[in-house]
Protein backbone atom coordinates (compact mmCIF):
# COMPACT_ATOMS: atom_id res chain seq x y z
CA UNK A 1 -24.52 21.41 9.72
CA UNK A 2 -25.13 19.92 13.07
CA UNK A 3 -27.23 21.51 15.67
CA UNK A 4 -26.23 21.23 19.50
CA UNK A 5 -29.70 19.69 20.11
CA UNK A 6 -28.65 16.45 18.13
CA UNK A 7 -25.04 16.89 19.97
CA UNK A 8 -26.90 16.95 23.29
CA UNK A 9 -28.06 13.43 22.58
CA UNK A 10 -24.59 12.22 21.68
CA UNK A 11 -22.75 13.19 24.21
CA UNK A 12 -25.23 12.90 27.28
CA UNK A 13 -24.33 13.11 29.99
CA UNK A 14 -22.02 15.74 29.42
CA UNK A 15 -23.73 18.47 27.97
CA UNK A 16 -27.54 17.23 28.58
CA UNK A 17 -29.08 19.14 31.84
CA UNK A 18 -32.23 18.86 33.28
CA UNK A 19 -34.88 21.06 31.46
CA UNK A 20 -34.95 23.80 34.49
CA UNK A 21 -31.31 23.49 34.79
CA UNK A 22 -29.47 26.93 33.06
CA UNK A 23 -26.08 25.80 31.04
CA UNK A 24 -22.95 27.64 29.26
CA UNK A 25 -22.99 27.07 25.60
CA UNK A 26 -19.90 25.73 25.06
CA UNK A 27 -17.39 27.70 22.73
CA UNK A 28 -15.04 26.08 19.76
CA UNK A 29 -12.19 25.40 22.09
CA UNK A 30 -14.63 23.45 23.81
CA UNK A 31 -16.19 21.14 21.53
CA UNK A 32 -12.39 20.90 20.07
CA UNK A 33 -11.04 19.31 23.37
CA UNK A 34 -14.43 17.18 23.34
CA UNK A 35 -14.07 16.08 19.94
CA UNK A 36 -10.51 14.75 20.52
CA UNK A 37 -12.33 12.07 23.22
CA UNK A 38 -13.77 10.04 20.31
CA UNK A 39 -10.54 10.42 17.43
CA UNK A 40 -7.97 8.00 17.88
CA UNK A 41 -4.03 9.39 18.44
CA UNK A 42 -2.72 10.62 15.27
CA UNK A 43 0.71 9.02 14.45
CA UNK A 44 1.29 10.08 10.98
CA UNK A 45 0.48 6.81 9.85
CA UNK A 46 -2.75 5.50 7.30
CA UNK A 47 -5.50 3.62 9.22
CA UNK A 48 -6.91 0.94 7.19
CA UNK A 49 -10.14 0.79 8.72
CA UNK A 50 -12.28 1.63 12.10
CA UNK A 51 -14.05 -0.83 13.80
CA UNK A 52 -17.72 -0.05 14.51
CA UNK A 53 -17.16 1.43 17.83
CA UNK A 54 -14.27 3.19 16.29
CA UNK A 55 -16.08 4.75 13.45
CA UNK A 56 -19.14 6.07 15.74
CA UNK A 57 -16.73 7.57 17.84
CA UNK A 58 -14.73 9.22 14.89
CA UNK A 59 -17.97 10.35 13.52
CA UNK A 60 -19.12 11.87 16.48
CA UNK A 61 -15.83 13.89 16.77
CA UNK A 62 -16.31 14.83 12.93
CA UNK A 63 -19.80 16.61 14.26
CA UNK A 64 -18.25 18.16 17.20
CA UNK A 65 -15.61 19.37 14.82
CA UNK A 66 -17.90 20.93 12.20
CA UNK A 67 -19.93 22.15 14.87
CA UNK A 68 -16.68 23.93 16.84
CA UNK A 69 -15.37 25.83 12.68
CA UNK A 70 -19.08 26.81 12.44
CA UNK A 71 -18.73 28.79 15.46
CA UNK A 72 -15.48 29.89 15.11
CA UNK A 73 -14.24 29.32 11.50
CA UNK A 74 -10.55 30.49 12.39
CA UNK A 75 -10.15 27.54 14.70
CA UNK A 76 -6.98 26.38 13.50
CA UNK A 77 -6.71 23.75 15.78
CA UNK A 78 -10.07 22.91 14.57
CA UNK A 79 -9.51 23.20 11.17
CA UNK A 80 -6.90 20.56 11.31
CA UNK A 81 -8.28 18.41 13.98
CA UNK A 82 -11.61 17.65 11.54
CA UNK A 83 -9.18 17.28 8.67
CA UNK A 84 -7.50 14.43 10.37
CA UNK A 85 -11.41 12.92 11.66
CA UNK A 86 -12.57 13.00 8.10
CA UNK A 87 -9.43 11.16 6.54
CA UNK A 88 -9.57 8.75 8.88
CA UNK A 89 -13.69 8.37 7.83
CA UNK A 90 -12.40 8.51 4.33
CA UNK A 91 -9.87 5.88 3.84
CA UNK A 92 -12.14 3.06 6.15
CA UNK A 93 -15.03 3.85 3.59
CA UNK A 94 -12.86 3.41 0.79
CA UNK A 95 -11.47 0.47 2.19
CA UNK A 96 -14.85 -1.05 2.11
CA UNK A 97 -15.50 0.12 -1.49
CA UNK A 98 -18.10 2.94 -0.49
CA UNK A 99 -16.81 5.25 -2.83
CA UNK A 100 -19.28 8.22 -2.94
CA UNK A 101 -19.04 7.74 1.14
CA UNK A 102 -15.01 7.86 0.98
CA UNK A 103 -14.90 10.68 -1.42
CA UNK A 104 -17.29 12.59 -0.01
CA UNK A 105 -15.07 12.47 3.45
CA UNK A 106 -11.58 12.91 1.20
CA UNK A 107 -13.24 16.27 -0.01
CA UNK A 108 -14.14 17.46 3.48
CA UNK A 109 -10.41 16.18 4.74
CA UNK A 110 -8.99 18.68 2.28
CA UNK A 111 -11.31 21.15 2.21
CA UNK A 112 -11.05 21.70 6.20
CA UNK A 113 -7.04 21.81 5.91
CA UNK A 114 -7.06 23.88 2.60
CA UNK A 115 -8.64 26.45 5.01
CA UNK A 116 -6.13 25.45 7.77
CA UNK A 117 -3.60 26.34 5.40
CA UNK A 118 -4.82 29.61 3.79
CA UNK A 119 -4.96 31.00 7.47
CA UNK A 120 -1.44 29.53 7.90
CA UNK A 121 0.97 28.88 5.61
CA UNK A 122 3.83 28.06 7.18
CA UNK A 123 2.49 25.69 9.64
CA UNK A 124 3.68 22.13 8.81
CA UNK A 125 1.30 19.87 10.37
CA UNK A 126 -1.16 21.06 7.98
CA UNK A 127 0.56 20.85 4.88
CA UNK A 128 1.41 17.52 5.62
CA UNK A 129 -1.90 16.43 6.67
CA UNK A 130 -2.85 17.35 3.72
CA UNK A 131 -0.39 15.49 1.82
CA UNK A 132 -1.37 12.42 3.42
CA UNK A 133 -4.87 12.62 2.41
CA UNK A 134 -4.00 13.29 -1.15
CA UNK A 135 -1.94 10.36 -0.63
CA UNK A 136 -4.35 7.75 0.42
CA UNK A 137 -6.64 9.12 -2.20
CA UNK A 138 -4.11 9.07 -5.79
CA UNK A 139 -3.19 12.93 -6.14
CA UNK A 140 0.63 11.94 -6.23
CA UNK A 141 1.55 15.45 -7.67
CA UNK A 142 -0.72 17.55 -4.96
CA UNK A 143 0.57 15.42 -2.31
CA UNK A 144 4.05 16.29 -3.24
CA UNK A 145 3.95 19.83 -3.39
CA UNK A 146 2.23 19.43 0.31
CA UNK A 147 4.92 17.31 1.55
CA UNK A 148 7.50 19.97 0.08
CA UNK A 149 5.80 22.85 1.85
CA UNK A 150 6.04 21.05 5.16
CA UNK A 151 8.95 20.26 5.07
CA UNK A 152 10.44 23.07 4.08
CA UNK A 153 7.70 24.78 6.85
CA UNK A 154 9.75 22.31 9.54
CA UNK A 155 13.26 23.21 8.74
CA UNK A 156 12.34 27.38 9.22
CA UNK A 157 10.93 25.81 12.86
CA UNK A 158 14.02 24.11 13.16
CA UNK A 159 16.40 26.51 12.48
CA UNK A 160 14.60 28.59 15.06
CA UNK A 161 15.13 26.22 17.77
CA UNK A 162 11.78 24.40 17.76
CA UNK A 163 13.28 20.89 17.78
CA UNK A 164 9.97 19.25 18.42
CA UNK A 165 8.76 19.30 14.79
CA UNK A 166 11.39 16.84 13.81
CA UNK A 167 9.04 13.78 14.17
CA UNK A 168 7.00 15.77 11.31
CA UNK A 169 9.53 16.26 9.36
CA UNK A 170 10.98 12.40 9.59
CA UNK A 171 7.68 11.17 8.28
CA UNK A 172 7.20 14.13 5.36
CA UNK A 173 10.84 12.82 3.95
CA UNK A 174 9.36 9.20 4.45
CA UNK A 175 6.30 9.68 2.57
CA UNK A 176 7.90 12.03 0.44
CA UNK A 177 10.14 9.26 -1.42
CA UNK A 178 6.90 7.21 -1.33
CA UNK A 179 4.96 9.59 -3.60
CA UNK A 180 8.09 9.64 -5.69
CA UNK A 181 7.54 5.89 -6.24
CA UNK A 182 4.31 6.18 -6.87
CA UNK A 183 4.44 8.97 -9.54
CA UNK A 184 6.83 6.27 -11.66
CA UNK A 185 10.16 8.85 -10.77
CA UNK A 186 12.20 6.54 -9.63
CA UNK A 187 15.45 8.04 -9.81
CA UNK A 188 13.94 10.95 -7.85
CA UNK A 189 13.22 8.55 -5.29
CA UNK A 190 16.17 6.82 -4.73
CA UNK A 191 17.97 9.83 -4.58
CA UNK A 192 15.19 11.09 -1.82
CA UNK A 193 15.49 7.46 -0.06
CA UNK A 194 19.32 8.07 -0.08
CA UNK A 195 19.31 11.56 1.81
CA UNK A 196 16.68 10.57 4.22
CA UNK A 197 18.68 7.38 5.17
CA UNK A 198 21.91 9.27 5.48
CA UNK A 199 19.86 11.63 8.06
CA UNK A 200 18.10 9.45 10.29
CA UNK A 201 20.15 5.49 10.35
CA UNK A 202 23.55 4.63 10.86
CA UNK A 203 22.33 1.10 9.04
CA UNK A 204 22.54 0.57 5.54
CA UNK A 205 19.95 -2.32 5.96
CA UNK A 206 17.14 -0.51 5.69
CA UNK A 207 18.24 2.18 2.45
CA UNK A 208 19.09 -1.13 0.08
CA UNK A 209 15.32 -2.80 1.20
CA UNK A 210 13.82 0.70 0.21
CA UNK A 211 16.08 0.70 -3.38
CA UNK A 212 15.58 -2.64 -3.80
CA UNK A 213 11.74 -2.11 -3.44
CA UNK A 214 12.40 1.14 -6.26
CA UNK A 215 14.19 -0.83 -8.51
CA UNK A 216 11.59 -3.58 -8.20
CA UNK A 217 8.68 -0.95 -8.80
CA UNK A 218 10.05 0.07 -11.77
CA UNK A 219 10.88 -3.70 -13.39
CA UNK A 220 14.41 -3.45 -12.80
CA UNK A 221 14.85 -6.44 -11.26
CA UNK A 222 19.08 -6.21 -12.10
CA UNK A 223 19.02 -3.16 -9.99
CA UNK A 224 16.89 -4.61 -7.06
CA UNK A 225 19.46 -7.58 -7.01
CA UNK A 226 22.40 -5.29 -6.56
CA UNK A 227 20.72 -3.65 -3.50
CA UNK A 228 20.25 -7.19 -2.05
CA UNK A 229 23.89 -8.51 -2.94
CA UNK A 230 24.81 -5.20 -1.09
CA UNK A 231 22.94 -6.33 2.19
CA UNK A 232 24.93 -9.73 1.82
CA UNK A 233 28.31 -8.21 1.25
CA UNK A 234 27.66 -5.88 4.54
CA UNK A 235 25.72 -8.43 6.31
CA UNK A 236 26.21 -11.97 5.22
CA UNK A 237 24.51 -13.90 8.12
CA UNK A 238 20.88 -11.88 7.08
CA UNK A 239 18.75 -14.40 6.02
CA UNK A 240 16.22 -11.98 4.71
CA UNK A 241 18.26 -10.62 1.95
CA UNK A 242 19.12 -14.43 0.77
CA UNK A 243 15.23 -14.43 0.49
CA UNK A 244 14.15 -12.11 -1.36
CA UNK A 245 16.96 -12.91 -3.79
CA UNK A 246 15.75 -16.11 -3.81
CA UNK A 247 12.06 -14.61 -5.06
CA UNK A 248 13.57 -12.21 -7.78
CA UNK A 249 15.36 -15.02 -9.18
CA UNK A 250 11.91 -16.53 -9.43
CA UNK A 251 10.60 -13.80 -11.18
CA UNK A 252 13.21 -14.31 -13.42
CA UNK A 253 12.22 -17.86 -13.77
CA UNK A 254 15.80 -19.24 -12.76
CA UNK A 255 14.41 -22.03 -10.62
CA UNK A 256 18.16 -23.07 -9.94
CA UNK A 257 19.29 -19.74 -8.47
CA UNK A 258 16.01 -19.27 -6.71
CA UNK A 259 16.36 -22.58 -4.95
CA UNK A 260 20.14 -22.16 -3.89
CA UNK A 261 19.29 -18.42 -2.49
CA UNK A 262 15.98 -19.62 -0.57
CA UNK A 263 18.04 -22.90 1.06
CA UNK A 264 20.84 -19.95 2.39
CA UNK A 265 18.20 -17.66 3.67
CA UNK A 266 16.77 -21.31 5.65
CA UNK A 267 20.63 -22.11 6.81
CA UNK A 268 20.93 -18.56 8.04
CA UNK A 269 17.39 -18.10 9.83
CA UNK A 270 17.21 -16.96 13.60
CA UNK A 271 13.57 -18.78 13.81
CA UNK A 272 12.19 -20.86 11.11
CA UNK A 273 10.44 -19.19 8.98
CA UNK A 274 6.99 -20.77 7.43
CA UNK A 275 6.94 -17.79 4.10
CA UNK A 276 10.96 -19.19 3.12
CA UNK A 277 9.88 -22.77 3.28
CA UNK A 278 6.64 -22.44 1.21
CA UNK A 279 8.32 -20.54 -1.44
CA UNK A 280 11.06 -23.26 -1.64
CA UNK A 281 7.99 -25.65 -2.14
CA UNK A 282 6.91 -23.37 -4.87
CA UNK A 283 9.97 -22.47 -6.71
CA UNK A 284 12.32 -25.65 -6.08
CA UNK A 285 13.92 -27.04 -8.94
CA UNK A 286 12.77 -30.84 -9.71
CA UNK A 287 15.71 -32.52 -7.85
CA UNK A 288 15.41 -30.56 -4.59
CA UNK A 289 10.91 -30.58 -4.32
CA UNK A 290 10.76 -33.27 -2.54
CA UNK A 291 13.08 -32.18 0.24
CA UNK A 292 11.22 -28.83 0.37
CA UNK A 293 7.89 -30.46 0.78
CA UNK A 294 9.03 -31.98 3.63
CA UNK A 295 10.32 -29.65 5.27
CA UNK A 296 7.41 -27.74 4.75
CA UNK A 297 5.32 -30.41 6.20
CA UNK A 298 7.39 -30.85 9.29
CA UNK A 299 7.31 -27.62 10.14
CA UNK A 300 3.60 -27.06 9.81
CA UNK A 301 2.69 -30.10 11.73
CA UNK A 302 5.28 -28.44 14.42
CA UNK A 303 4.69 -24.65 14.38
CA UNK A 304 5.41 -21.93 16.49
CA UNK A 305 3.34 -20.34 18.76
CA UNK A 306 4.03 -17.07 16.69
CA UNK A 307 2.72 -18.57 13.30
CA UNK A 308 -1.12 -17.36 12.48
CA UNK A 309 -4.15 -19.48 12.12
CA UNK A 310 -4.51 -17.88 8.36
CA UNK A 311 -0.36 -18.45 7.55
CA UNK A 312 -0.45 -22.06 8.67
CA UNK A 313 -3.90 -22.64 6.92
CA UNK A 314 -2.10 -20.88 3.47
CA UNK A 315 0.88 -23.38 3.89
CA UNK A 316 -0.99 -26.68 4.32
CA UNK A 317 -3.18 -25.56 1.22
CA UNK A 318 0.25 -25.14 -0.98
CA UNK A 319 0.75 -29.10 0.02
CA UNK A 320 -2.52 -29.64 -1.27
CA UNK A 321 -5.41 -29.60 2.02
CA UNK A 322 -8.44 -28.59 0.86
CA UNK A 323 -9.80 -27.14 -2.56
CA UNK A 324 -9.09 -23.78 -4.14
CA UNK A 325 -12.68 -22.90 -3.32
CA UNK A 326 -12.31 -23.83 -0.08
CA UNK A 327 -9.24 -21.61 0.18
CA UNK A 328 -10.76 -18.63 -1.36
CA UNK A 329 -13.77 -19.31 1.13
CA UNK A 330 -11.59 -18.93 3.89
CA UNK A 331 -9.64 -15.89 2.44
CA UNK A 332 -13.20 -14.21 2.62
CA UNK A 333 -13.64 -14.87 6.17
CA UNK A 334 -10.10 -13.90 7.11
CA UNK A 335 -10.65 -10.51 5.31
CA UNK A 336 -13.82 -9.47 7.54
CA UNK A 337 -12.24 -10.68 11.13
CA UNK A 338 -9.23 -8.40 9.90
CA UNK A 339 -11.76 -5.72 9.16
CA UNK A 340 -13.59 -5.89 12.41
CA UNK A 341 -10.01 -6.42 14.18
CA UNK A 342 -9.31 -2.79 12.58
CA UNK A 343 -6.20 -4.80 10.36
CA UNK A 344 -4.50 -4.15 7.48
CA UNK A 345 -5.73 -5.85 4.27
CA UNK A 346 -2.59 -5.56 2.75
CA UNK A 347 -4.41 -6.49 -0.69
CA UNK A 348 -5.10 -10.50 1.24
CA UNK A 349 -7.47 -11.60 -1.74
CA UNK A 350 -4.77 -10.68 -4.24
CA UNK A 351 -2.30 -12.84 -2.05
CA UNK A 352 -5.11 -15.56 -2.10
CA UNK A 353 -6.19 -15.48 -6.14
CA UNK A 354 -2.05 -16.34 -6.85
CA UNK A 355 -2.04 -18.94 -4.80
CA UNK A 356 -5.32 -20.66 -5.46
CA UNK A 357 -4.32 -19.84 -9.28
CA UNK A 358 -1.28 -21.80 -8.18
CA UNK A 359 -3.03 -25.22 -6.81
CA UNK A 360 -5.32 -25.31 -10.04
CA UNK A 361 -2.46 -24.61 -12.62
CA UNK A 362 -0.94 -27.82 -10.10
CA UNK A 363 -4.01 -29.92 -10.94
CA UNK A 364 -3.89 -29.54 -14.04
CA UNK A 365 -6.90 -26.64 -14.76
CA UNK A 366 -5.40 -23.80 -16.88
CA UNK A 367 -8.57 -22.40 -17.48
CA UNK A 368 -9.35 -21.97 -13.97
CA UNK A 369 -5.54 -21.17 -12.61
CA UNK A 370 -5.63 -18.38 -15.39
CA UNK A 371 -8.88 -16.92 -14.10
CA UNK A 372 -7.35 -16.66 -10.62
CA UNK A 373 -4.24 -15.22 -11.42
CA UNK A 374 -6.19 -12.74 -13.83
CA UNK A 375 -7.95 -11.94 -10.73
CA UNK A 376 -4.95 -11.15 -8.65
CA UNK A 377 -4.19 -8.88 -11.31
CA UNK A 378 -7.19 -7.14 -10.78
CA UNK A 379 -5.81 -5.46 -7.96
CA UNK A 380 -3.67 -2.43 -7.73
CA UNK A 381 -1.25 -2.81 -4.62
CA UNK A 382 0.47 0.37 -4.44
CA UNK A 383 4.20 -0.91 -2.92
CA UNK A 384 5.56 -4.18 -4.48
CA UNK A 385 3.66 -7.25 -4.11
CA UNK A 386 5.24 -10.74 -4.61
CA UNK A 387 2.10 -12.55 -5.16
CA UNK A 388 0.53 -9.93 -7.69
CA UNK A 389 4.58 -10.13 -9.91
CA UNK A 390 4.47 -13.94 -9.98
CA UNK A 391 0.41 -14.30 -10.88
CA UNK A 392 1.52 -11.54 -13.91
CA UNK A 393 4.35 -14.26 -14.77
CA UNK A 394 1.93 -17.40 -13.94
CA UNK A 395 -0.77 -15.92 -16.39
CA UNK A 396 1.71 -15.01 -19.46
CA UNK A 397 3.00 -18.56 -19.28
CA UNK A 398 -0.34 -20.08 -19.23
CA UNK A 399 -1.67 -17.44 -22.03
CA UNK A 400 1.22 -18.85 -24.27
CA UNK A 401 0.29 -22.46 -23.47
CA UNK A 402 -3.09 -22.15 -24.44
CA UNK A 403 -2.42 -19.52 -27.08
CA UNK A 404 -4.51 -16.58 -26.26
CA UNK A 405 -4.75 -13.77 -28.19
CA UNK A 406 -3.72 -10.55 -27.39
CA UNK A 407 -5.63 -7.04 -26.79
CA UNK A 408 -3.99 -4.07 -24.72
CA UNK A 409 -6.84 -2.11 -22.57
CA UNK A 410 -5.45 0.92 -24.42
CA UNK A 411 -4.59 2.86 -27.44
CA UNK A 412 -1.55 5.40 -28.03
CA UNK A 413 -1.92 7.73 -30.62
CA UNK A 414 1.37 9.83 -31.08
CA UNK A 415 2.05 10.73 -27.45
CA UNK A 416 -1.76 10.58 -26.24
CA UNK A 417 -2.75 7.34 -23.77
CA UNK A 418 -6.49 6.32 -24.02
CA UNK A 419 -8.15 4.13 -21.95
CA UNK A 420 -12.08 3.36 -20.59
CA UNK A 421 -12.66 7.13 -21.52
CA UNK A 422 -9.48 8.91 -19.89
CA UNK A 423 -7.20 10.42 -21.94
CA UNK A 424 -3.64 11.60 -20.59
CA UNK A 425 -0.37 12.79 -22.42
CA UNK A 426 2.49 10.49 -22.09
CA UNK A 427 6.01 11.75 -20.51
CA UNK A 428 7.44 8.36 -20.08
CA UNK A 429 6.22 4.84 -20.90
CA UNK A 430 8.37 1.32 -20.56
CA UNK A 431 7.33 -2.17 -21.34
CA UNK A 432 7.77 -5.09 -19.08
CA UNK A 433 7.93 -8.58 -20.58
CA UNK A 434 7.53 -11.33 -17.87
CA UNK A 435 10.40 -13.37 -16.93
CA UNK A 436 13.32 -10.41 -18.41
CA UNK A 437 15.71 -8.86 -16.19
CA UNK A 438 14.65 -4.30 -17.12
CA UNK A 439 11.45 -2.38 -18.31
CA UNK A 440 12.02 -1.57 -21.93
CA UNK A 441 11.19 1.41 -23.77
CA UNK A 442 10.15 0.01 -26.98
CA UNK A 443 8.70 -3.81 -26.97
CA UNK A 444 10.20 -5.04 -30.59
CA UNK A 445 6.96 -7.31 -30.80
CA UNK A 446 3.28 -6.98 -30.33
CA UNK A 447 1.78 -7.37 -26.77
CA UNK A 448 1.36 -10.54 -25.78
CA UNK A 449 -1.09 -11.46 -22.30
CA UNK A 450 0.91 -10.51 -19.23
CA UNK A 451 3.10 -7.65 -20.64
CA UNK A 452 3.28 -4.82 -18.44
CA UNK A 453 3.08 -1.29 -19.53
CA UNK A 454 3.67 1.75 -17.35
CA UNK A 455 3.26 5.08 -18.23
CA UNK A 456 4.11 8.47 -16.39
CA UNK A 457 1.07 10.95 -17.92
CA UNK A 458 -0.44 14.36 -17.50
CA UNK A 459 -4.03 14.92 -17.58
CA UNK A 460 -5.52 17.78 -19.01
CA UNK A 461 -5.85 19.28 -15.77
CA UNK A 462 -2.13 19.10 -15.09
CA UNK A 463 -2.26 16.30 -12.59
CA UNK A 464 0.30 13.52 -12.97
CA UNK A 465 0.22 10.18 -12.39
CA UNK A 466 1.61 6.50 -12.73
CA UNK A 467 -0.61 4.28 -14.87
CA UNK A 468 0.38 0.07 -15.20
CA UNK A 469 -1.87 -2.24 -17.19
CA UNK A 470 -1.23 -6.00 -18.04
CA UNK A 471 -2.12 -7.06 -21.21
CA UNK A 472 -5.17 -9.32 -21.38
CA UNK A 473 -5.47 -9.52 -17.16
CA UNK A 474 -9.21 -7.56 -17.52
């Protein structure tokens, strides 16, 4: 535990006097309100990662923190305040794949609002805190009892006038449909994404994105186009929603309907749009490349002020600028300026793999193109990725091409899922074949490279959980 002699040195001037000089040893409430000088805002929101400065800061608050419970270990205000300093020190060290770091801070994030909690139970910032930290860390089923408890903890405040937990609330019901997602209960979700829509928006737009993005989580790629026909029935001048049609009928490998939905979304667009034009390039049918190419071209030689150094960079390499080494070079250096600009990741290098998988399967090097898609699928991107569905149907074509054999990461004996040394009980398992339309429950065949296989299981323990492997992509 930290001293207030090392604090001293922190935080001089403020609390370092001259030797002779008497001082007040400052109390918890204190070192509370001087702790919250170094912690960014909270918003509710996941932060990616801390700059330097950033981090120091945080970590200084952390100490002030630990320092204001020891004295006063009923600090509830306390309690919480170094929950939300150590989650935020938890998810940038897991972001940069320190793992004992990152867990180490998760464990402290909990334990300090577990004790938040037991001193007060109803109080919904905690509980959804909480939730948010088991969250970021992969305890779907502890995060949704948290999310439950504050919510239901913000509705007895409401009821009792106290308006001013609603923000809390908003974001519990948000996050709330997320962890449904993420457990694999899908129909729990939508239903959750339906009532928390009919609450807060007046606009449909936004509840058939967040079912589409359910539908497409869970394979059904039938159900995610229904949500997007829905947007163009309502709104038929939303270029968006002719988009992302366009990409699921990619997936589906119907190069004809994919290039018909991507050239609406392009004659409805309110600014060109460098992501609609590329994926035309990518996905056009043979009679209609050569027009997409050049539109491509014309628009990167002419871009916007608005379009990034790395998008414009990622479109002239899909015309062929540059070598896939090169590329991936450049997706390395993009990933540590958006690390010391405190950005989002957003999984870049999986993004990057596909399409430098892409340019070799283009030159002809199906060795190499499979080895970069079967990196992209070496990442797990928690909400649906584009790049990481078509690299799953890139590698199952090239598997077949080159005739690869088979070998799921797994073995299922009766209802009991084993894998590198876990073992879990299986609720619910579908298969995925690339290029189909719905998740199936039983394949018919054996697994061939690329088929997907999702399973909702129990550990021993009783925590649940969503697990997804490819065939062959290890």
């Amino acid at each position: 535990m930290l001293t207030l002699a090392p604090l001293a040195l922190c935080l001089a001037p403020a609390l370092v006097v001259a030797p002779a000089q008497a001082t007040e040893r400052p109390d918890a409430e204190t070192l509370v309100a001087q702790a919250w000088l170094f912690l960014p805002a909270y918003d509710g929101e996941h932060r990616a990662f801390l700059s330097d400065e950033l981090r120091t800061n945080t970590a200084v608050g952390a100490h002030l923190l630990e320092a204001a419970v020891e004295l006063e270990p009923e600090h509830l205000r306390g309690l919480w305040s170094l929950g939300h300093a150590r989650i935020l020190l938890a998810e940038d060290a897991r972001n940069r794949d320190l793992g004992d770091v990152a867990r180490a801070h998760y464990v402290g994030a909990v334990s300090a609002l577990s004790r938040s909690i037991d001193l007060f139970p109803t109080d919904p910032w905690a509980c959804y805190a909480r939730g948010a930290a088991h969250t970021a860390f992969g305890a779907d089923n502890a995060a949704l009892r948290d999310l439950d408890a504050a919510i239901e903890n913000a509705d007895a405040l409401i009821a009792n006038g106290d308006n001013s937990i609603s923000w809390l609330r908003f974001k519990a019901l948000e996050w709330r449909a997320e962890v449904l997602m993420r457990l694999g209960e899908h129909e729990r979700a939508r239903a959750a994404l339906r009532a928390f829509h009919s609450e807060f928006s007046n606009n449909n737009w936004p509840l058939y994105i967040a079912l589409a993005e359910s539908y497409e989580r869970e394979r059904d790629f039938a159900g995610a186009r229904a949500s997007y026909d829905d947007i163009v029935a309502e709104f038929p001048t939303d270029h968006q929603a002719y988009g992302l049609l366009g990409y699921l009928e990619g997936l589906v490998d119907d190069r004809e309907r994919a290039t018909s939905r991507l050239l609406e979304a392009i004659e409805n667009e309110l600014e060109p749009d460098m992501y609609l034009r590329m994926w035309l390039f990518l996905l056009a049918t043979d009679d209609a490349l050569a027009s997409a190419e050049s539109d491509l071209r014309l628009f990167l030689e002419n871009p916007p002020d608005s379009l990034s150094d790395w998008d414009r960079g990622l479109g002239l390499f899909t015309l062929g600028e540059g070598t896939p080494a090169e590329f991936l070079e450049r997706a390395r250096a993009e990933v540590e300026r958006r690390i010391a600009a405190d950005e989002a990741l957003d999984d870049l290098m999986c993004e990057a793999s596909f399409y430098a998988g892409w340019r070799e399967e283009r030159g002809g090097n199906p060795r190499a193109a499979l080895d970069a898609y079967r990196a992209a699928l070496a990442f797990h991107p928690p909400k649906w990725k584009w790049e990481w569905a078509f690299a799953r149907l890139a590698f199952a074509r090239l598997a077949a091409e080159l005739e690869l054999a088979a070998a799921p990461p797994f073995t299922i004996d009766g209802d009991e899922l084993a894998w590198d040394g876990e073992t879990a009980r299986i609720e619910h398992a579908t298969w995925h074949v690339p290029g189909t339309e719905q998740p199936v429950r039983e394949l018919g065949r054996d697994p061939l490279p690329g088929d997907l296989f999702q399973a909702n299981v129990r550990y021993a323990d009783g925590r649940a959980a969503l697990v997804r492997f490819v065939v062959d992509a290890r």
